[in-house]
Structures are given as C-alpha cells and as structure tokens.
N, C-alpha and C. Protein backbone atom coordinates (compact mmCIF):
# COMPACT_ATOMS: atom_id res chain seq x y z
N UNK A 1 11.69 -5.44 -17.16
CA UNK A 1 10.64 -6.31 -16.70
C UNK A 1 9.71 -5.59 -15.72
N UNK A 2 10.13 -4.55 -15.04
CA UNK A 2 9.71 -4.01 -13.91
C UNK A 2 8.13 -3.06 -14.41
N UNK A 3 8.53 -2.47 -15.68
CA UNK A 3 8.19 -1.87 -16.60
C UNK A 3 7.06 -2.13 -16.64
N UNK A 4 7.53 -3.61 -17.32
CA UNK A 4 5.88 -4.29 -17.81
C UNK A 4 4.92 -4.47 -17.37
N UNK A 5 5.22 -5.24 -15.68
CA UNK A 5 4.94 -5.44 -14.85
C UNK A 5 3.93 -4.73 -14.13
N UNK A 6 4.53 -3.29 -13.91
CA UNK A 6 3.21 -2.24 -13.65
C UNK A 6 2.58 -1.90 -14.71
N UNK A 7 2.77 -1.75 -15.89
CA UNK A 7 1.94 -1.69 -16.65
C UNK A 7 0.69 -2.28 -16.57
N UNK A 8 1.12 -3.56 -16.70
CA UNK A 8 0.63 -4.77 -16.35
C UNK A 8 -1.26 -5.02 -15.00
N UNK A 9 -0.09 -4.28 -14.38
CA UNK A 9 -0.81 -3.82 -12.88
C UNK A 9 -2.05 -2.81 -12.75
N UNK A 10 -1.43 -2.11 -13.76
CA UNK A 10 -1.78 -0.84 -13.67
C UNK A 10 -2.72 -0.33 -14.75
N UNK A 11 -2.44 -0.77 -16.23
CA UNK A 11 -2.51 -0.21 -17.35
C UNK A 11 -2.25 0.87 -17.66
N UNK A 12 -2.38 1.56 -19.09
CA UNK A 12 -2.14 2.79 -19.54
C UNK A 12 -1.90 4.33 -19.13
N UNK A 13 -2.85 3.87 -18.23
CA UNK A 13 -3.18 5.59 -17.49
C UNK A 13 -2.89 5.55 -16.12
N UNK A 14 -1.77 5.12 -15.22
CA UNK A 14 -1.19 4.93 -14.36
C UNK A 14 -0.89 6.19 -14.12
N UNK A 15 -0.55 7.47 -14.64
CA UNK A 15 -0.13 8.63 -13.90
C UNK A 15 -1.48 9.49 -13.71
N UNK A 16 -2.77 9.13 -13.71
CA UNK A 16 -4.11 9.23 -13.51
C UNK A 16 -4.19 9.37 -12.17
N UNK A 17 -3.96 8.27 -11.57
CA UNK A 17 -4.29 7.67 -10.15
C UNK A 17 -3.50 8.96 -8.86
N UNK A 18 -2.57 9.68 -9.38
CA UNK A 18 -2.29 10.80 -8.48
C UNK A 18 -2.88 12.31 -8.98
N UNK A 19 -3.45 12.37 -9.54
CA UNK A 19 -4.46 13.46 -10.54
C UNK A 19 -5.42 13.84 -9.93
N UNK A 20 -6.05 14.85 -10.05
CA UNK A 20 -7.51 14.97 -9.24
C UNK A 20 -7.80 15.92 -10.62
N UNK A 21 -8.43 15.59 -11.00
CA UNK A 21 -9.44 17.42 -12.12
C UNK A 21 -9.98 18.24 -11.78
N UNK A 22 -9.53 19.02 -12.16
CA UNK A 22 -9.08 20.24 -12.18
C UNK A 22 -10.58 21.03 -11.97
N UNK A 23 -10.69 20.99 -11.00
CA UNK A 23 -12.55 21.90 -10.36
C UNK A 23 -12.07 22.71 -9.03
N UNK A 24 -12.91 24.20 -9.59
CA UNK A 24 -12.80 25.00 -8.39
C UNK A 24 -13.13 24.59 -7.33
N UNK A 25 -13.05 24.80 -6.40
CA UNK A 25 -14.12 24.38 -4.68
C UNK A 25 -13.51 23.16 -4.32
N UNK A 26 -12.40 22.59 -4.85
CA UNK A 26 -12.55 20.94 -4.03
C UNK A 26 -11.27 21.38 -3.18
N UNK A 27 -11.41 20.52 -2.28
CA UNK A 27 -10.60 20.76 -0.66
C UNK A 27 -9.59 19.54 -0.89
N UNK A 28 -8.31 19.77 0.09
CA UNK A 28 -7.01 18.80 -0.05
C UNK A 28 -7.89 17.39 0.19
N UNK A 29 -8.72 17.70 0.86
CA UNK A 29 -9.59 16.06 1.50
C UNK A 29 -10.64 15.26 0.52
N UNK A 30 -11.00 16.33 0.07
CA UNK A 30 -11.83 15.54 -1.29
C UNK A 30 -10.68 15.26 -2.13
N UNK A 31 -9.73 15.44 -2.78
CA UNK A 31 -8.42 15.48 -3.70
C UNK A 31 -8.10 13.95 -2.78
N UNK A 32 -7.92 14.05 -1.75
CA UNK A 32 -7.29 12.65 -1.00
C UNK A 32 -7.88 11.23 -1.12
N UNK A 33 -9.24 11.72 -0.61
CA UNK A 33 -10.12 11.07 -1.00
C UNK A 33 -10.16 10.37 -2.14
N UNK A 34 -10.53 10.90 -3.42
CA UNK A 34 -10.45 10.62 -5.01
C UNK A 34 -9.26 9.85 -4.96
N UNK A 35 -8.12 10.36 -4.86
CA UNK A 35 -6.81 9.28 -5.10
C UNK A 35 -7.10 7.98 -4.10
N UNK A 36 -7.51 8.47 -3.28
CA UNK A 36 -7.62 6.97 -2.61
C UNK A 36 -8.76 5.47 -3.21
N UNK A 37 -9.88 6.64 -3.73
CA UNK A 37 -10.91 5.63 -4.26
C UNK A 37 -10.34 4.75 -5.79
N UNK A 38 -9.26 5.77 -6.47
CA UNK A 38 -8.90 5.32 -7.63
C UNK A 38 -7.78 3.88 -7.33
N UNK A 39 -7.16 4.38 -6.24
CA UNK A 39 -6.05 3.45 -6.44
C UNK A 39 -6.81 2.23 -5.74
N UNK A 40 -7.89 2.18 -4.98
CA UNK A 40 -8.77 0.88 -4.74
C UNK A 40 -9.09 0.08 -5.81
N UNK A 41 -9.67 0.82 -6.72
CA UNK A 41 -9.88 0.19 -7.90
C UNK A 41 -9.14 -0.30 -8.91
N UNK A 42 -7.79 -0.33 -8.41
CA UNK A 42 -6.75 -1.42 -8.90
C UNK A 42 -6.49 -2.62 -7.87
N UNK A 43 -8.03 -2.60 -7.24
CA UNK A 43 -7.41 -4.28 -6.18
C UNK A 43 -7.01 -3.97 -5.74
N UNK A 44 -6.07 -5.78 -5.20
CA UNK A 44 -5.28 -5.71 -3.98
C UNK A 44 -4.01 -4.81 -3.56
N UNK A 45 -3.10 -4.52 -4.82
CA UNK A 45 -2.05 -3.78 -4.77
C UNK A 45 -2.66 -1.99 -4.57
N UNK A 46 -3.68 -1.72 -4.75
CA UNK A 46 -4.05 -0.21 -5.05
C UNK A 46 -4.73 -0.16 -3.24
N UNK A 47 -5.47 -1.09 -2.84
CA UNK A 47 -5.34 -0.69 -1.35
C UNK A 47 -4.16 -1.02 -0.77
N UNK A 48 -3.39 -1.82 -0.73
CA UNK A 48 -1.85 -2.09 -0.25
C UNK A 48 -1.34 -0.19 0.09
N UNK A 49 -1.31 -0.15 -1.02
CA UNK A 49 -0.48 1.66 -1.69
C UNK A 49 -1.37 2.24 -0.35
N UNK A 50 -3.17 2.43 -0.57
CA UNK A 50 -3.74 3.14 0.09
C UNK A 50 -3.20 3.08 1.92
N UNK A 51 -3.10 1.98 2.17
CA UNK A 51 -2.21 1.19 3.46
C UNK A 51 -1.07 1.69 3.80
N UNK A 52 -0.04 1.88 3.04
CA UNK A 52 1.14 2.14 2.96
C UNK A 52 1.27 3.37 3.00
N UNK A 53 0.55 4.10 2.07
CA UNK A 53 0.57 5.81 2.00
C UNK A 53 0.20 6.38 3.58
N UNK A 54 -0.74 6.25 4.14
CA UNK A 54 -1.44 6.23 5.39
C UNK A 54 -0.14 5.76 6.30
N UNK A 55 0.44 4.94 6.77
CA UNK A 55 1.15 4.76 7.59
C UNK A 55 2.41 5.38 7.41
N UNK A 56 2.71 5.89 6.40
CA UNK A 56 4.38 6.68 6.14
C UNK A 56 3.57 8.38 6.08
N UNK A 57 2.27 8.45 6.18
CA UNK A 57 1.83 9.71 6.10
C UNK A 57 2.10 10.10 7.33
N UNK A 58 2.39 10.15 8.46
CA UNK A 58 3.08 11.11 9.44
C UNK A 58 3.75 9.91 10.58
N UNK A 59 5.24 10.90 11.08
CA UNK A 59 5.76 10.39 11.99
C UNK A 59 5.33 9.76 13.19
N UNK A 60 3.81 10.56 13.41
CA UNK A 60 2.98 9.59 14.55
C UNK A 60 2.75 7.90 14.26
N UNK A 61 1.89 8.23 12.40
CA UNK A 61 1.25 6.56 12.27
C UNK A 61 2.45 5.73 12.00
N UNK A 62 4.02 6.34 11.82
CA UNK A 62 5.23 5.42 11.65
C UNK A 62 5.32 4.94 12.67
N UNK A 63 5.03 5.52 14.05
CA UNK A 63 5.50 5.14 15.29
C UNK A 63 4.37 4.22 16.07
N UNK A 64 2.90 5.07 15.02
CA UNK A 64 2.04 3.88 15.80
C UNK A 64 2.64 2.12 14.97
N UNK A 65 2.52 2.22 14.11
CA UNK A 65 3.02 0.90 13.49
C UNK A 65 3.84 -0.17 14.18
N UNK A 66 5.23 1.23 14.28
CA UNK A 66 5.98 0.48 14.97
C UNK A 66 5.82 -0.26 16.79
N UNK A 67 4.80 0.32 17.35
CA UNK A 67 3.82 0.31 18.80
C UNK A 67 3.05 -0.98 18.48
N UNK A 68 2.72 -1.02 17.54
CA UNK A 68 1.40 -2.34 17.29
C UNK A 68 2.06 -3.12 17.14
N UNK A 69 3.31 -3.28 16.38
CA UNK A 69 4.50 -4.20 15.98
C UNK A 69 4.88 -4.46 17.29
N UNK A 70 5.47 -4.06 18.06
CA UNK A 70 6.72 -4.51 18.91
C UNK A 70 6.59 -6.05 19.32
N UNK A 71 5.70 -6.47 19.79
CA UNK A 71 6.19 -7.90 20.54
C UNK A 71 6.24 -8.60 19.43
N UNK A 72 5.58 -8.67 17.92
CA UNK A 72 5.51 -9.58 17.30
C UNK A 72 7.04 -9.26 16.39
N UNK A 73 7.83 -8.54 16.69
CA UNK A 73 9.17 -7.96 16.45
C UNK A 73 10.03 -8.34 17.21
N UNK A 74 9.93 -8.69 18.61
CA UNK A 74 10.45 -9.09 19.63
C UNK A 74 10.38 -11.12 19.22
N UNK A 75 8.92 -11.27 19.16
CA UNK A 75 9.34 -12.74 18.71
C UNK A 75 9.60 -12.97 17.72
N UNK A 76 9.92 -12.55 16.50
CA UNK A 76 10.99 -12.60 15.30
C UNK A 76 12.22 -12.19 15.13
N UNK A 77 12.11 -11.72 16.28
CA UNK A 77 13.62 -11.21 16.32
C UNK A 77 14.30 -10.66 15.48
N UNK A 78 13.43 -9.66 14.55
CA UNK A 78 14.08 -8.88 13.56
C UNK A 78 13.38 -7.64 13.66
N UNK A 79 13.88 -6.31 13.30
CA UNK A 79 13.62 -5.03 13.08
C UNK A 79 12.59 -5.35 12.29
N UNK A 80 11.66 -4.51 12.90
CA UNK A 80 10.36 -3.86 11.64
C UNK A 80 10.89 -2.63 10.96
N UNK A 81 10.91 -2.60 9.47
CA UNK A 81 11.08 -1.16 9.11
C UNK A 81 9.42 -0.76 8.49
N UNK A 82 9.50 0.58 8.50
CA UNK A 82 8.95 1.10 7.96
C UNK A 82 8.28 0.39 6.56
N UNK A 83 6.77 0.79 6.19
CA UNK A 83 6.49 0.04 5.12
C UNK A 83 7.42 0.33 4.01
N UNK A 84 7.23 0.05 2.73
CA UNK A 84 8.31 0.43 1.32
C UNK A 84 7.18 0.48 0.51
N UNK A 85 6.87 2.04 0.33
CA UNK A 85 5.76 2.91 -0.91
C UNK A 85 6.55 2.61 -2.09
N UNK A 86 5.25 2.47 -3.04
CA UNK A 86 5.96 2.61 -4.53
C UNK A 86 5.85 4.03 -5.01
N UNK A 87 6.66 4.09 -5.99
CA UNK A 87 6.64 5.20 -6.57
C UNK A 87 7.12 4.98 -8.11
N UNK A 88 6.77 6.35 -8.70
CA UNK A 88 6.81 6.87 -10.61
C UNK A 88 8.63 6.57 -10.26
N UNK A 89 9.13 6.80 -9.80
CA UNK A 89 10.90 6.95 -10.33
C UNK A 89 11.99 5.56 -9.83
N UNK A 90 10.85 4.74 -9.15
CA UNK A 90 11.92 3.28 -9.05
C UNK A 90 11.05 2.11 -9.54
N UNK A 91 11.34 1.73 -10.30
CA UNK A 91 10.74 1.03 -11.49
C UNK A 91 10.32 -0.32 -10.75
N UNK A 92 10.51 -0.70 -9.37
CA UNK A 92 10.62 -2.12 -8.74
C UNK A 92 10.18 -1.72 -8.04
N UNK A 93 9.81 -0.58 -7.28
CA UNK A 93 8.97 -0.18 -5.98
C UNK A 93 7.58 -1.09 -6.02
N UNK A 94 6.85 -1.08 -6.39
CA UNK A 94 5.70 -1.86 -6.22
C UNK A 94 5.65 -2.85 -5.88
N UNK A 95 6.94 -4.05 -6.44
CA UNK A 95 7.30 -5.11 -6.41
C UNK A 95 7.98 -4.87 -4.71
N UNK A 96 8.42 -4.19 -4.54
CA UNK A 96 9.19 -3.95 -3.30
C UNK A 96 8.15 -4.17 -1.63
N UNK A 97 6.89 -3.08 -2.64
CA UNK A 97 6.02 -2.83 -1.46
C UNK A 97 5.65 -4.55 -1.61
N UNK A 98 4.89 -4.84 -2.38
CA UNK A 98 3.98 -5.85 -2.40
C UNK A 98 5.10 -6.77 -1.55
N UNK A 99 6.30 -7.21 -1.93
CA UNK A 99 7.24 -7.77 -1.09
C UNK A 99 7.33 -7.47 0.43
N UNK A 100 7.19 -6.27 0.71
CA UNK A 100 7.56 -6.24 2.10
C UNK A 100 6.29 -6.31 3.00
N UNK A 101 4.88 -6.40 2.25
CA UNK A 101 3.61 -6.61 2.86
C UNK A 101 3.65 -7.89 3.21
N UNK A 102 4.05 -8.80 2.23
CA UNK A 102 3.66 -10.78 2.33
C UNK A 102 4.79 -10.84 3.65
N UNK A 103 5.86 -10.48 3.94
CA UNK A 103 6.51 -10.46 4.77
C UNK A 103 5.95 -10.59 6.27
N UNK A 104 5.79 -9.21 5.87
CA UNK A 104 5.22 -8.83 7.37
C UNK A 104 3.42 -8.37 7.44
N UNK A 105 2.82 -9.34 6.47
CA UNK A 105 1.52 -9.55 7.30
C UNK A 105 0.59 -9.36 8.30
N UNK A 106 1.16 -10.15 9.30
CA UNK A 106 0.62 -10.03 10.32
C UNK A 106 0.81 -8.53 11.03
N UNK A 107 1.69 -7.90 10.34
CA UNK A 107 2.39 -6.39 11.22
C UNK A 107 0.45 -5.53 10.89
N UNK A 108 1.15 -5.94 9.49
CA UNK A 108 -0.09 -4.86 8.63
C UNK A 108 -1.45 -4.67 9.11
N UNK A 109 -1.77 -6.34 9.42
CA UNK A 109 -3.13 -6.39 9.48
C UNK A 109 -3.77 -5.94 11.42
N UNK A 110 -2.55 -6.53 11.74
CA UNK A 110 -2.79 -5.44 13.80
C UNK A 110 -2.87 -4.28 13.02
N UNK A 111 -2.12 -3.59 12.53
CA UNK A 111 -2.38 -2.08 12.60
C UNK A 111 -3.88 -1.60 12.02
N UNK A 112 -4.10 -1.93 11.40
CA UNK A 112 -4.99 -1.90 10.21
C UNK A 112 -6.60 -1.67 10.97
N UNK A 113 -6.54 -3.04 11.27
CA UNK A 113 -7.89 -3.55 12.11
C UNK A 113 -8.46 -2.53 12.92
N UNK A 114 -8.00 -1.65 13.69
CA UNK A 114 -8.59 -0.58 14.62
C UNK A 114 -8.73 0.27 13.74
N UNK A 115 -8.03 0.46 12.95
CA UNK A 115 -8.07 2.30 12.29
C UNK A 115 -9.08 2.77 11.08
N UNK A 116 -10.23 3.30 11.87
CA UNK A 116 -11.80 3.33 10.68
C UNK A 116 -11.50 4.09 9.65
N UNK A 117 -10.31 4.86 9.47
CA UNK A 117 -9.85 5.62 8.25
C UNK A 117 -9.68 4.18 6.75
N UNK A 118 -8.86 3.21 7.81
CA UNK A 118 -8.49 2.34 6.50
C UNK A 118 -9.33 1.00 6.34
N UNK A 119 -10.75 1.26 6.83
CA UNK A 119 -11.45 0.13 6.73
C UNK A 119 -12.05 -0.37 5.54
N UNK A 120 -11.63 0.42 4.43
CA UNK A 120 -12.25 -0.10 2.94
C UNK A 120 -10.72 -0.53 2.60
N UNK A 121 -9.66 -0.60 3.25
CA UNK A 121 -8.71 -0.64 2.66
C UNK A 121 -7.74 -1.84 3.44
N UNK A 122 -8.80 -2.22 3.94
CA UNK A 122 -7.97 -3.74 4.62
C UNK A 122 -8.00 -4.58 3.87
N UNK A 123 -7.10 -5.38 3.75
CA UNK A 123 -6.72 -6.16 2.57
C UNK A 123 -7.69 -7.62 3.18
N UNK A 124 -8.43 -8.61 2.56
CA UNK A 124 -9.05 -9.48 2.62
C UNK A 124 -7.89 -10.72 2.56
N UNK A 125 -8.54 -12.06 2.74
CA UNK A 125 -7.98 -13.22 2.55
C UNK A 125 -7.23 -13.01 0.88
N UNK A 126 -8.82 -12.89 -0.28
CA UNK A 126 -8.25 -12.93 -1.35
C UNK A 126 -7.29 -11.88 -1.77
N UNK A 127 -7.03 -10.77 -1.11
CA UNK A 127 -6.19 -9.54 -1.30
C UNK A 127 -4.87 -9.81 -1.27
N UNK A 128 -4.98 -11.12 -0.60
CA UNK A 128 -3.44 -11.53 0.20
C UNK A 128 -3.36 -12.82 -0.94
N UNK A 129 -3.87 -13.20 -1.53
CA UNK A 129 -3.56 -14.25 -2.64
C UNK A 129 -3.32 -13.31 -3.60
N UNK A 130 -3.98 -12.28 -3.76
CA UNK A 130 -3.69 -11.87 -5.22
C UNK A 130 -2.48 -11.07 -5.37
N UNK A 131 -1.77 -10.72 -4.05
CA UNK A 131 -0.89 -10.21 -3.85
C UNK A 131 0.19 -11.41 -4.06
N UNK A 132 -0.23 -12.28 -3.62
CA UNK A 132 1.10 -13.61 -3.26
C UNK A 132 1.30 -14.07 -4.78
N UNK A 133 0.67 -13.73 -5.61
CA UNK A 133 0.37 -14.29 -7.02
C UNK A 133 1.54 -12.98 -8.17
N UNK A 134 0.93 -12.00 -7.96
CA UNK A 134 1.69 -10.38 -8.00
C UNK A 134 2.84 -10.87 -8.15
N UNK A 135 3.20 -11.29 -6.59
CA UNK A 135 4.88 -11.30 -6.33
C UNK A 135 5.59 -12.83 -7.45
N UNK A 136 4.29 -13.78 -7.30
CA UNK A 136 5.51 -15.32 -8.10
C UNK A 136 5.29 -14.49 -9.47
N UNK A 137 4.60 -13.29 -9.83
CA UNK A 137 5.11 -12.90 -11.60
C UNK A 137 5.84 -11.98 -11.48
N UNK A 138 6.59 -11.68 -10.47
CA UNK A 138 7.83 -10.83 -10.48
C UNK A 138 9.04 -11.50 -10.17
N UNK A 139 8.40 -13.06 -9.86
CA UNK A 139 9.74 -13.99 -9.57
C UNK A 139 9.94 -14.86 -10.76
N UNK A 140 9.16 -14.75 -12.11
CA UNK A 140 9.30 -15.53 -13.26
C UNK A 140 9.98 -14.99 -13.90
C-alpha cells in the first residue's frame, strides 16, 4: 500500500527529484537549489521534505529546532524528536514524515517563520489540509 501511495504522491519519475543533469559549471548550491525547487512542485508534502531536509541538515538546525521547541515541549509534556525524513528504502517514510508534521505543527511552524532560507517552503493553511488529507489515505 505504501507503494502506491507514493506513487500516488509522487508519480512515475520520483527518483528525478534527487537528480540534477548532468552540466559542467554547476556548484553543490545550484544542485541544492534544483532539488529543492523540484520537490516544491509536488505541493504540500515536497515542501514538508524541503522543511525536514533543512532541519536534520546539520546538528546546529537539530538543536535550533529543538531551542524553538522547548517550552511548547515543556507544556506537552512530551519529548520533541527530531523531524522523520522520507526516504527511497522505507516504503512508509513519507507517511511517517507527513505523520510526525500534523503532530507537531506548531513545533514546525515557530521554527520555520524566522528562517529566510525556508520561506517558499512554509507550509500554508491549505498545505496543512492537504497534508491532513495525505495522512486519512494512508489511514484507509
């Protein structure tokens, strides 16, 4: 089901979206760039990823996360972990991420809000429906 699902999400050419073509002269940052613009253009789940990638991208933005988090961790009284990236080799990861975003929401969107790197990549009102929608067809 998991299968389908990104397929689904994704379509055909899903191992595209980590690809860059193959041209002399382009820099790790243009390459970053490109993956980032592609996986936008799968919607809400493709900036989610862009979100997610960015905050597990170094031990600093794990720790800023966890810094922006704390009191609203303190009044839930549960551990924040780390976001949950999808990936090509666990067939439910996506479902996982998109799961652990509706969760913790409000974590995402403090962090988010200051940081002009991820400002095409803040998830909107409807980003957060189409996500909440995502998840009830992984619960059918």
């Amino acid at each position: 089901m998991q299968i389908a699902i990104k397929g689904l999400l994704f379509g055909p050419n899903v191992k595209e979206l980590e690809e860059y073509p193959a041209t002399m002269g382009i820099t790790d940052e243009e390459k970053r760039e490109y993956a980032k613009r592609k996986w936008r253009s799968f919607g809400a789940v493709g900036k989610l990823h862009n979100v997610v990638k960015y905050i597990r991208g170094s031990p600093q933005r794990r720790e800023g996360y966890s810094i922006i988090s704390e009191e609203l961790q303190r009044t839930a009284q549960k551990k924040l972990k780390v976001p949950v990236m999808d990936n090509d080799t666990r067939w439910g990861s996506v479902m996982d991420m998109v799961e652990y975003a509706l969760e913790n929401r409000i974590h995402l969107e403090m962090y988010c809000r200051d940081i002009d790197e991820l400002e095409e990549d803040r998830l909107t009102e409807q980003d957060w429906i189409d996500l909440n929608a995502v998840n009830i067809i992984n619960l059918i």
